[in-house]
N, C-alpha and C. Protein backbone atom coordinates (compact mmCIF):
# COMPACT_ATOMS: atom_id res chain seq x y z
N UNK A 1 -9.97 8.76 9.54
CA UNK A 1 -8.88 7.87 9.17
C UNK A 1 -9.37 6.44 9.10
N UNK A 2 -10.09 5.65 9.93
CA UNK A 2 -10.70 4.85 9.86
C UNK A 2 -11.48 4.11 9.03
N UNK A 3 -12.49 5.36 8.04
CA UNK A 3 -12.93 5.05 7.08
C UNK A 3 -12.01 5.14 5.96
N UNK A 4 -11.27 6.26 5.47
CA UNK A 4 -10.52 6.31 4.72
C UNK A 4 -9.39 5.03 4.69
N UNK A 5 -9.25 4.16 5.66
CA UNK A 5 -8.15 2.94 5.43
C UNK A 5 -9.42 2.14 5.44
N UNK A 6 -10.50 2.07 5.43
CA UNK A 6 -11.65 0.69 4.83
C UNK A 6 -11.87 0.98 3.75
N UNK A 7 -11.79 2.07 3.00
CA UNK A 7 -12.10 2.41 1.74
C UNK A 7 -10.58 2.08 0.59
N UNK A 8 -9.63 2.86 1.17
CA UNK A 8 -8.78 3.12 0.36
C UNK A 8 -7.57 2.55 0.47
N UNK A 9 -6.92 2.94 1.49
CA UNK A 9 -5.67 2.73 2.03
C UNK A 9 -4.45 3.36 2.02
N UNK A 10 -3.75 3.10 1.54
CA UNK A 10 -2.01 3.68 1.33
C UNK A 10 -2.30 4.71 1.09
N UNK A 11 -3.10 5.27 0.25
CA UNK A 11 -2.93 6.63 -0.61
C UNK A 11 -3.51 7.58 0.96
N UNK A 12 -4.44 6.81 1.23
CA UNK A 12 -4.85 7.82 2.58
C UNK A 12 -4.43 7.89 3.66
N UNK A 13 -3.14 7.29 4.51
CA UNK A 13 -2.80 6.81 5.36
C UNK A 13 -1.35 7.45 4.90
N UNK A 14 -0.87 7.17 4.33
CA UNK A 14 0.21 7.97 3.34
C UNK A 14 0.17 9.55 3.81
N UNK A 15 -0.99 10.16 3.05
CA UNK A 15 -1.35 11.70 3.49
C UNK A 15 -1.47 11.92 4.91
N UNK A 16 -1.91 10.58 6.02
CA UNK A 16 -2.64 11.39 6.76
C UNK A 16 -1.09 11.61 7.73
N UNK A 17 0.17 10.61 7.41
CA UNK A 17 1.39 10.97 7.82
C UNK A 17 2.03 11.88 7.16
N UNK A 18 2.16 12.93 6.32
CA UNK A 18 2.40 13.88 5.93
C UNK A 18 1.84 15.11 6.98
N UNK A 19 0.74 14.88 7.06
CA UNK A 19 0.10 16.06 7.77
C UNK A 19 0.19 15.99 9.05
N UNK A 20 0.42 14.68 9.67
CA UNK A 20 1.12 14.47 11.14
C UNK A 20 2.41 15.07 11.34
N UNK A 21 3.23 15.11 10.14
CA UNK A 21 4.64 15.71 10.12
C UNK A 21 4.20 17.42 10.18
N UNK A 22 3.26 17.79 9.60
CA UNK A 22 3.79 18.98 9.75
C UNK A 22 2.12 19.71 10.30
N UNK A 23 1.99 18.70 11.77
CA UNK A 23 1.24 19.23 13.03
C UNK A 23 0.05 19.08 12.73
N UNK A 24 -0.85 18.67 11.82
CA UNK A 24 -2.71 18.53 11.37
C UNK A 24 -3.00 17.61 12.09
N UNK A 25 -2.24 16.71 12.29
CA UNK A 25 -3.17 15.01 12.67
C UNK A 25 -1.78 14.45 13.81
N UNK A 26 -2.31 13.77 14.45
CA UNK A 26 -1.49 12.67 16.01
C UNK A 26 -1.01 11.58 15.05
N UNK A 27 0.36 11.11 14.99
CA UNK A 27 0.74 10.14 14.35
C UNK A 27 0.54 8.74 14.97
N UNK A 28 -0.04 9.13 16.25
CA UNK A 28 -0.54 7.98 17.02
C UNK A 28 -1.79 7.33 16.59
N UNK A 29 -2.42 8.40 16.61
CA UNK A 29 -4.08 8.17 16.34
C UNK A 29 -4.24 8.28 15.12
N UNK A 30 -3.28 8.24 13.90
CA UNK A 30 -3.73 7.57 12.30
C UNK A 30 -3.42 6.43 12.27
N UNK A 31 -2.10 6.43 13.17
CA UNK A 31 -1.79 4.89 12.99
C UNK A 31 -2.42 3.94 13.68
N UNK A 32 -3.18 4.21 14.73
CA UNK A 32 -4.61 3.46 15.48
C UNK A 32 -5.63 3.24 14.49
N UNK A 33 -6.24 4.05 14.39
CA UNK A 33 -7.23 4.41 13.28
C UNK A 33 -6.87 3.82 11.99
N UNK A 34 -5.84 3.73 11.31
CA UNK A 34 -5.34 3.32 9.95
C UNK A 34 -5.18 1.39 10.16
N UNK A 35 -4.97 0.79 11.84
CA UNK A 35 -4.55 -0.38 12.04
C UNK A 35 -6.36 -0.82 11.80
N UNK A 36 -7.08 -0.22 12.71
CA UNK A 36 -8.36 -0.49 13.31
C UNK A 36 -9.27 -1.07 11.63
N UNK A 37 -9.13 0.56 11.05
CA UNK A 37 -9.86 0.32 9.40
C UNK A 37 -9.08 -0.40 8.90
N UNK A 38 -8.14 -0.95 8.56
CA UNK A 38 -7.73 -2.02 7.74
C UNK A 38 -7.95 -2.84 8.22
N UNK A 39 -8.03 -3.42 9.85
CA UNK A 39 -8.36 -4.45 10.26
C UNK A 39 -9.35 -5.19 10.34
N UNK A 40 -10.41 -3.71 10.18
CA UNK A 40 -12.17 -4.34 10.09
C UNK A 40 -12.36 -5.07 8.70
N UNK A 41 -11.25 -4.19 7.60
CA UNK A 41 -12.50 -4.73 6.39
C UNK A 41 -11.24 -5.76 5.65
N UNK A 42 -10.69 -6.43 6.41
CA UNK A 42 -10.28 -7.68 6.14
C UNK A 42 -10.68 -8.87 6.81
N UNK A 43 -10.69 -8.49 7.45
CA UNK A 43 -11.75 -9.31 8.74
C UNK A 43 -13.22 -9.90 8.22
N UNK A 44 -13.66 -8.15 7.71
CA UNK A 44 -15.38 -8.37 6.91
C UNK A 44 -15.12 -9.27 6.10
N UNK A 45 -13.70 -8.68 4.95
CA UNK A 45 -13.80 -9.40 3.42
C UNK A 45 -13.59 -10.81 3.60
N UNK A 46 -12.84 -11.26 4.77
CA UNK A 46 -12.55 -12.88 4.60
C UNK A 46 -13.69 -13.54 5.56
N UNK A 47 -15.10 -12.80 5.83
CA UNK A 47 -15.70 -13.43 6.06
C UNK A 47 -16.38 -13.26 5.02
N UNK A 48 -16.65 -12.52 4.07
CA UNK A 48 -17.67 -12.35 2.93
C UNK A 48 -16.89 -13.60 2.10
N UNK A 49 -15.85 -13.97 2.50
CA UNK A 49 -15.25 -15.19 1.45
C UNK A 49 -15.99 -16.28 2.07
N UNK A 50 -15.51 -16.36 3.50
CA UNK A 50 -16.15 -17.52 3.81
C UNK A 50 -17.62 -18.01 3.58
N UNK A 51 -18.66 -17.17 3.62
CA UNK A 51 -19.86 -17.21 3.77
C UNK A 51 -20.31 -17.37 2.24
N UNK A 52 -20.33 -16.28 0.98
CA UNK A 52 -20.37 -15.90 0.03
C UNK A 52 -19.39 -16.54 -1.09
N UNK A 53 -18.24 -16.59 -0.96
CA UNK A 53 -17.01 -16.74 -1.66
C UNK A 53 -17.31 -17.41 -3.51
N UNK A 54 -17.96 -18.94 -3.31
CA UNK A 54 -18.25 -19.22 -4.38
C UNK A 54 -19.60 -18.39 -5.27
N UNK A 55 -20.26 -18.10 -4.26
CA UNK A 55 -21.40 -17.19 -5.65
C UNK A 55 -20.59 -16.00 -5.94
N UNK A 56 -19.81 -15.60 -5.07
CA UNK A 56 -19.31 -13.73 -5.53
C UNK A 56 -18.43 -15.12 -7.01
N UNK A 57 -17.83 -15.33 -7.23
CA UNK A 57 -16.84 -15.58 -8.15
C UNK A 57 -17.68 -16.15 -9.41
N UNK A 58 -19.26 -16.32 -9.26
CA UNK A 58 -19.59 -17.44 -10.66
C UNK A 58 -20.24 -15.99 -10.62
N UNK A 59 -20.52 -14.95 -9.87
CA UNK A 59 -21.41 -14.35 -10.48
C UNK A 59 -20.46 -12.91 -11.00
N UNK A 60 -19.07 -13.20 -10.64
CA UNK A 60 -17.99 -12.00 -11.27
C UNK A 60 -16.85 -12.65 -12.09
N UNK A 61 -16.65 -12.66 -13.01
CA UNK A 61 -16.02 -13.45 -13.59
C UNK A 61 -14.61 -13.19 -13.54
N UNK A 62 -14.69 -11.73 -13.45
CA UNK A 62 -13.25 -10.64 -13.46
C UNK A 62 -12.75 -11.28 -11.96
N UNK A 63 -13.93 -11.22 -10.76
CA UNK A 63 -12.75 -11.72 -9.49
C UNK A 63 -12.25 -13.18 -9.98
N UNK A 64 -13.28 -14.00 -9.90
CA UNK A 64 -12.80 -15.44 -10.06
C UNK A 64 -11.08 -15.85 -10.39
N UNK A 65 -11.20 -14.68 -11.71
CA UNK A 65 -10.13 -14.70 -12.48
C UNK A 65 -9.12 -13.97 -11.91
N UNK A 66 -9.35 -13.50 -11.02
CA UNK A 66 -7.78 -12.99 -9.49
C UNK A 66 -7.68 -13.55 -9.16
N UNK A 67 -8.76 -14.41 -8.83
CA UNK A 67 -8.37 -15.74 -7.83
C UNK A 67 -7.87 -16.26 -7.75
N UNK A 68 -7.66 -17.12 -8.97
CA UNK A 68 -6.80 -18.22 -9.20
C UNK A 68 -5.39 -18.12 -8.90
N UNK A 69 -5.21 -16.67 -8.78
CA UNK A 69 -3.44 -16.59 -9.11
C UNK A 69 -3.08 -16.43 -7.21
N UNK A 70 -4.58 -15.68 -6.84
CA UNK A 70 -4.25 -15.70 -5.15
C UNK A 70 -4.40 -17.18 -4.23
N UNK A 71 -4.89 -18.12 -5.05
CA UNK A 71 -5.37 -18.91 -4.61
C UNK A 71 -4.08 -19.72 -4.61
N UNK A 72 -3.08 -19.79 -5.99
CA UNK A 72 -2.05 -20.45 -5.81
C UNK A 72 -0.90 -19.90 -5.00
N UNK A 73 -1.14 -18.89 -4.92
CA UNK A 73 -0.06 -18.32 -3.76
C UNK A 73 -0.16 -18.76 -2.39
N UNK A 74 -1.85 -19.09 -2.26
CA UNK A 74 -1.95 -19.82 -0.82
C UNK A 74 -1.89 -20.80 -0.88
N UNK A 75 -1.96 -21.90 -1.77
CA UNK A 75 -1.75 -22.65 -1.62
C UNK A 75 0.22 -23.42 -1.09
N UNK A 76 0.53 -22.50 -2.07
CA UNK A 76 1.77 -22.83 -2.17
C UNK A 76 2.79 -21.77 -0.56
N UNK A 77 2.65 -20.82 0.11
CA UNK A 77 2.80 -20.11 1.10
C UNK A 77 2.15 -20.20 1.94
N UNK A 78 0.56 -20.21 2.43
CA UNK A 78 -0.10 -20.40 3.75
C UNK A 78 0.18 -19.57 4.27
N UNK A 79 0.67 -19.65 5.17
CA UNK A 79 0.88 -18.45 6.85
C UNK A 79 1.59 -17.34 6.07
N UNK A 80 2.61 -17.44 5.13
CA UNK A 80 3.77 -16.23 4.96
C UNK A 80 2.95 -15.28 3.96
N UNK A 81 1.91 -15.89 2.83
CA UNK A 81 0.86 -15.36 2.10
C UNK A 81 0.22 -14.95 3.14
N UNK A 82 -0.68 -15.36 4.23
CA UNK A 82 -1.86 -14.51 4.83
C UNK A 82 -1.30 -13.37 5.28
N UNK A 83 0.01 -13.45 5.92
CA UNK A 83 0.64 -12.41 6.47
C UNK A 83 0.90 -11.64 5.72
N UNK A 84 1.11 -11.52 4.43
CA UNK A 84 1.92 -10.66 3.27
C UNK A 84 0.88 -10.19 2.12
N UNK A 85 0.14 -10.80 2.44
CA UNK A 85 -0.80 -10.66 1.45
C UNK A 85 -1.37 -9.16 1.24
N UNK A 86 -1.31 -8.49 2.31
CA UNK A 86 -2.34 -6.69 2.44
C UNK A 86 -0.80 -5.79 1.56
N UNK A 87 0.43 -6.72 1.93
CA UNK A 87 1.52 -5.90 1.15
C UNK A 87 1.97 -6.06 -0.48
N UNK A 88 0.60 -6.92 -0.71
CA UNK A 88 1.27 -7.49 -2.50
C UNK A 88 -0.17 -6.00 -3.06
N UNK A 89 0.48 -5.36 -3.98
CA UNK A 89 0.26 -4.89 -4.95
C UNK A 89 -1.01 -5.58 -5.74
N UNK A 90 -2.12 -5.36 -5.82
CA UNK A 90 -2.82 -5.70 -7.01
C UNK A 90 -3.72 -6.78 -6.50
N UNK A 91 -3.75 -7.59 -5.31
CA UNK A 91 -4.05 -8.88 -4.77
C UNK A 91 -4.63 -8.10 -3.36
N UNK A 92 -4.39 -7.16 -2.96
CA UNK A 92 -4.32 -6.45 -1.72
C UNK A 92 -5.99 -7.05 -1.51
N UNK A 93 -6.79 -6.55 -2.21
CA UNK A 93 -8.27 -6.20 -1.73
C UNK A 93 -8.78 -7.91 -1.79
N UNK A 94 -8.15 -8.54 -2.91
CA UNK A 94 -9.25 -9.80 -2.69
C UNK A 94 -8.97 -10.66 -2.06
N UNK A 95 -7.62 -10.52 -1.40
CA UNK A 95 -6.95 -11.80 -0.91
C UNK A 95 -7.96 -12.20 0.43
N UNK A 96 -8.18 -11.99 1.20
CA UNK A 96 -9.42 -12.17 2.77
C UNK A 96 -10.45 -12.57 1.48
N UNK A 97 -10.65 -12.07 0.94
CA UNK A 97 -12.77 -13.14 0.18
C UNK A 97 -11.57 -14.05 -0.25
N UNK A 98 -10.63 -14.58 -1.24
CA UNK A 98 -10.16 -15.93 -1.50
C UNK A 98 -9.31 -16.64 -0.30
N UNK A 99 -9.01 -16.21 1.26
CA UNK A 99 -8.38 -16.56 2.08
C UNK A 99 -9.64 -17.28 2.97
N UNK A 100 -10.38 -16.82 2.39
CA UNK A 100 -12.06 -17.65 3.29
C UNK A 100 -12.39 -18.40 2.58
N UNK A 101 -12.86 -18.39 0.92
CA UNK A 101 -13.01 -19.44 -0.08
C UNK A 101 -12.16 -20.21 0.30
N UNK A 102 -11.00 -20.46 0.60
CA UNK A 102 -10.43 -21.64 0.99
C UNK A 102 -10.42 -22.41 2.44
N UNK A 103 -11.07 -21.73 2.92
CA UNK A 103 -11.81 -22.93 4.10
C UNK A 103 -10.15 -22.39 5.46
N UNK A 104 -9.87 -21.02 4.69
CA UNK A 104 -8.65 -20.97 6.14
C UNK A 104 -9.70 -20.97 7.63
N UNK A 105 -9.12 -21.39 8.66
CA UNK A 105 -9.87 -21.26 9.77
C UNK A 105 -9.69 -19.56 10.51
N UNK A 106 -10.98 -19.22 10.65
CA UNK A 106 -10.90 -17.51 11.61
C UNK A 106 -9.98 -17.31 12.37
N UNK A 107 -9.47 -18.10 13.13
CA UNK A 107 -8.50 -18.35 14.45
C UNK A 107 -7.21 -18.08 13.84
N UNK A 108 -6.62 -18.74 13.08
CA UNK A 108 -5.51 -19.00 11.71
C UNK A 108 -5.26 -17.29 11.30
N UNK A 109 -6.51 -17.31 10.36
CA UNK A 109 -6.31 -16.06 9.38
C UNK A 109 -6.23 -14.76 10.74
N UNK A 110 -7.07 -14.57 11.62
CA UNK A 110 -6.74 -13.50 12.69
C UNK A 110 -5.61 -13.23 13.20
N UNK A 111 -4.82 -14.54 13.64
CA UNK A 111 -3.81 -14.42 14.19
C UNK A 111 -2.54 -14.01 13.43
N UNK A 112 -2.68 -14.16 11.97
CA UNK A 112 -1.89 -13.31 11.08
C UNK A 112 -2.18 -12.38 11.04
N UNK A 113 -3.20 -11.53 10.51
CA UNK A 113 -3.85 -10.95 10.13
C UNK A 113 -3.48 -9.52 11.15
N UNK A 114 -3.92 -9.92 12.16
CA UNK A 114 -3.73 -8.54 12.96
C UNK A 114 -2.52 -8.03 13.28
N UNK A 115 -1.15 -8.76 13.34
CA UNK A 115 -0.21 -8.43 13.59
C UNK A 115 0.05 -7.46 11.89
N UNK A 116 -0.59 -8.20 10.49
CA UNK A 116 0.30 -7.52 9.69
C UNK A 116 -0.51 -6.33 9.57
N UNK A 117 -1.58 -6.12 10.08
CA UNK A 117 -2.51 -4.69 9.89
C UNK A 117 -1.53 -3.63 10.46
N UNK A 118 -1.11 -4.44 12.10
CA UNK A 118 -0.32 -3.37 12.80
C UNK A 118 1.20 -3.43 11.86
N UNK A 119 1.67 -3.89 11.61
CA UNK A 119 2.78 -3.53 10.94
C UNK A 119 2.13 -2.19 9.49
N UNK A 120 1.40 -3.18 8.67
CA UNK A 120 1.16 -2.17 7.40
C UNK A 120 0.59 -0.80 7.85
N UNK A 121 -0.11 -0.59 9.39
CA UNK A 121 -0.56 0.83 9.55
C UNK A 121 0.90 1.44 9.74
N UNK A 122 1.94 0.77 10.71
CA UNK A 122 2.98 1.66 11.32
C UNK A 122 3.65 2.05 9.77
N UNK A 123 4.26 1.29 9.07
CA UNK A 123 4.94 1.38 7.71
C UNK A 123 4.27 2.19 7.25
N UNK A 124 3.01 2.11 6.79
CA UNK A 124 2.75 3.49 5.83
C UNK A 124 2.28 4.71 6.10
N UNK A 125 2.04 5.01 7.29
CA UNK A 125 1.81 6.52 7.83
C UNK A 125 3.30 6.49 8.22
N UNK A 126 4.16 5.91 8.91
CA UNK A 126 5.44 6.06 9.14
C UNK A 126 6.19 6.39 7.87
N UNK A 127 6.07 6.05 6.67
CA UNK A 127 6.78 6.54 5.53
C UNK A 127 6.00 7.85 5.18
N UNK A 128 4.58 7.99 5.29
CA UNK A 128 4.12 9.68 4.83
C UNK A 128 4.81 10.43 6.11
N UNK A 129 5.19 10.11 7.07
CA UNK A 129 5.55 11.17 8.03
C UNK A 129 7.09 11.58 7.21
N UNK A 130 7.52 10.73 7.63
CA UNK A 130 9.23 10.61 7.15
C UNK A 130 9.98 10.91 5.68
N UNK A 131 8.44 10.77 4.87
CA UNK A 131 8.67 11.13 3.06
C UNK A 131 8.54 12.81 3.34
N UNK A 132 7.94 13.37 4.34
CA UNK A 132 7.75 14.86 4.38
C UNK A 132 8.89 15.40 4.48
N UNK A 133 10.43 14.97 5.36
CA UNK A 133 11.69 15.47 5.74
C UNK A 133 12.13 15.25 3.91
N UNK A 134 11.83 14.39 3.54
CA UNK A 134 12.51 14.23 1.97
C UNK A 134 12.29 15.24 1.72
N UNK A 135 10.53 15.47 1.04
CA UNK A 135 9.98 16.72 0.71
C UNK A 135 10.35 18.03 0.74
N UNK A 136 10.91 18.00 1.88
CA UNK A 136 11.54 19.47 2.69
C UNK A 136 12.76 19.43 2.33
N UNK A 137 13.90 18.55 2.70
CA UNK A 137 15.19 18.60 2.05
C UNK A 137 15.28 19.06 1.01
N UNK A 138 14.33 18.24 -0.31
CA UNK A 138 14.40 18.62 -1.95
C UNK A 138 13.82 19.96 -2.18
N UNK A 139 12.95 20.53 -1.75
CA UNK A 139 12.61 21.79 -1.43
C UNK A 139 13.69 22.35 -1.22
N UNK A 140 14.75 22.70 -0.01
CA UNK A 140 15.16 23.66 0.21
C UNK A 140 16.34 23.35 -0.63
N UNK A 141 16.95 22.40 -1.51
CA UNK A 141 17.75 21.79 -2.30
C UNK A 141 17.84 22.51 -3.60
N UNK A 142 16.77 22.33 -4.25
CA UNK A 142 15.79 22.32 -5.44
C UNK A 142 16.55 23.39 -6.42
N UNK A 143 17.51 24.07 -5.77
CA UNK A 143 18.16 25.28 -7.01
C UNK A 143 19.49 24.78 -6.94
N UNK A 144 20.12 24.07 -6.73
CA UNK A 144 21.53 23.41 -6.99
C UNK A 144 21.02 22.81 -7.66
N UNK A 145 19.80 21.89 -7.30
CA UNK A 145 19.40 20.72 -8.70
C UNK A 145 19.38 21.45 -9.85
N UNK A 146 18.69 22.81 -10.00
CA UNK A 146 18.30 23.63 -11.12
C UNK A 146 19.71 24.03 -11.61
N UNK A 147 20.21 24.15 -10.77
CA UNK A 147 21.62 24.86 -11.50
C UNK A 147 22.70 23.72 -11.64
N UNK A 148 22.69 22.08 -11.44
CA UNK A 148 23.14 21.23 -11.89
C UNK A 148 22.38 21.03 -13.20
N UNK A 149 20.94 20.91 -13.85
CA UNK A 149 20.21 20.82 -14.76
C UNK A 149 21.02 21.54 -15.66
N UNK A 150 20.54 22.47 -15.47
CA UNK A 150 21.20 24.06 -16.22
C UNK A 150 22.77 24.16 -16.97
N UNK A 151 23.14 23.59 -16.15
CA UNK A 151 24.86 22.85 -16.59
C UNK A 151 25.34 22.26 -17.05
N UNK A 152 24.36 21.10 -17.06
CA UNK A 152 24.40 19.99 -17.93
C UNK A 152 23.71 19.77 -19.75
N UNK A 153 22.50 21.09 -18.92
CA UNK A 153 22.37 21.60 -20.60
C UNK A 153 23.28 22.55 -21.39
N UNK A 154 23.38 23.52 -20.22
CA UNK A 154 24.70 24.43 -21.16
C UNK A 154 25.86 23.55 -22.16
N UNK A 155 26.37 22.69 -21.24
CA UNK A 155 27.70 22.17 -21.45
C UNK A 155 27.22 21.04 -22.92
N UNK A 156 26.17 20.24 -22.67
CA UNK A 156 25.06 19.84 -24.06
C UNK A 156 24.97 20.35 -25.54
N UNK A 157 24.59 21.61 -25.03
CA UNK A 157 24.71 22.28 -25.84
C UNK A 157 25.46 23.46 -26.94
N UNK A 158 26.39 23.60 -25.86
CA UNK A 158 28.43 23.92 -26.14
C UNK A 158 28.68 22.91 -27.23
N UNK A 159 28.26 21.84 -26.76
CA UNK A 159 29.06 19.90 -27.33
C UNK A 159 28.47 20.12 -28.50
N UNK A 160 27.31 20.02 -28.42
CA UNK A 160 26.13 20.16 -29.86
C UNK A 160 26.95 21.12 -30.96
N UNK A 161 27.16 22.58 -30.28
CA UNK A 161 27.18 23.66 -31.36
C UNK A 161 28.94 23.05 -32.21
N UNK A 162 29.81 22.77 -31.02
CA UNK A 162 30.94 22.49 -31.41
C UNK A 162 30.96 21.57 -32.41
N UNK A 163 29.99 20.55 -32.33
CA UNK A 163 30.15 18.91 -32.94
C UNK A 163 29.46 19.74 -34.46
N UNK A 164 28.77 20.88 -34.61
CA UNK A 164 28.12 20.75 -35.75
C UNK A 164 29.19 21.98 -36.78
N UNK A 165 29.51 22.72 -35.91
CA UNK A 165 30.57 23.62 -36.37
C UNK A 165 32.15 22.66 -37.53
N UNK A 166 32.56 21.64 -36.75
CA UNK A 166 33.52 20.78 -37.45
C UNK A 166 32.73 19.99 -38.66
C-alpha cells in the first residue's frame, strides 16, 4: 500500500478499501500505509522543488507550463492551496516541486501537508470501503433496474408503433 500511494494514488487506495470491505486488507493499515506513501513523496517532491525546481522546468517545458497555473494558485491562496492542493485534479503530482520553487518554508509546507495526507488517506480508502455497500445494494437491486429499463422500452416502443400507425 505504501508504494502503491507513492506511485499512484486514488486508484490504489480506492481498491485497497474495497477489499478491506469485503475482509482482504485492515482498513487501518491502508489507511496508515496510504497516509505514510503519500506523505513521503510529497515531502520528496517539494524538496526536489526546492533543490532542483528551476532546472526540472527549463529542462521540461510541458512541467514549466503546469506551473504557471499552480504557481498562481499559490500565489493567490497560500496555506488553503498547500492544504488542498493533493485534492485538485490534474495539479495533484506537481504541486510540492512548484510549492518548493517558490521558496515555501519546510516548516510551513509540513505543517499543512501532513494533516491533508491524513485527511486524503482517510477519504479515499474510506470511500472504496463504503462505495462497496453501493456496489452490493446495486447488485442485489440490479433486476428492478432491468425491469424498470425494460418498461420504459416496452412502453417506447407501444408510443413508436402507435405514433406511426396514425
Amino acid at each position: 500500500m505504501f508504494v502503491f500511494a507513492c506511485i499512484e494514488g486514488e486508484i490504489a487506495v480506492l481498491t485497497a478499501g474495497v477489499l478491506c470491505k469485503q475482509g482482504f486488507m485492515s482498513l487501518q493499515l491502508v489507511m496508515l500505509f496510504a497516509f505514510l506513501g503519500t506523505l513521503a513523496t510529497e515531502q520528496c517532491l517539494f524538496f526536489v522543488g526546492r533543490i532542483y525546481g528551476t532546472k526540472l522546468l527549463e529542462k521540461y517545458p510541458k512541467l514549466a507550463k503546469k506551473s504557471i497555473r499552480v504557481i498562481e494558485f499559490l500565489r493567490k491562496y497560500d496555506s488553503a492551496f498547500i492544504f488542498g492542493s493533493r485534492f485538485i485534479y490534474g495539479i495533484r503530482n506537481i504541486s510540492p516541486i512548484v510549492i518548493g520553487i517558490a521558496r515555501i518554508t519546510p516548516f510551513k509546507f509540513s505543517t499543512l501537508n501532513i494533516p491533508a495526507a491524513l485527511i486524503w488517506s482517510v477519504i479515499i480508502a474510506g470511500s472504496g470501503y463504503v462505495f462497496t455497500d453501493v456496489l452490493e445494494y446495486a447488485q442485489e437491486n440490479i433486476k428492478y433496474f432491468q425491469i424498470g429499463v425494460l418498461a420504459i422500452l416496452c412502453i417506447a416502443l407501444l408510443d413508436l408503433l402507435r405514433k406511426r400507425r396514425k
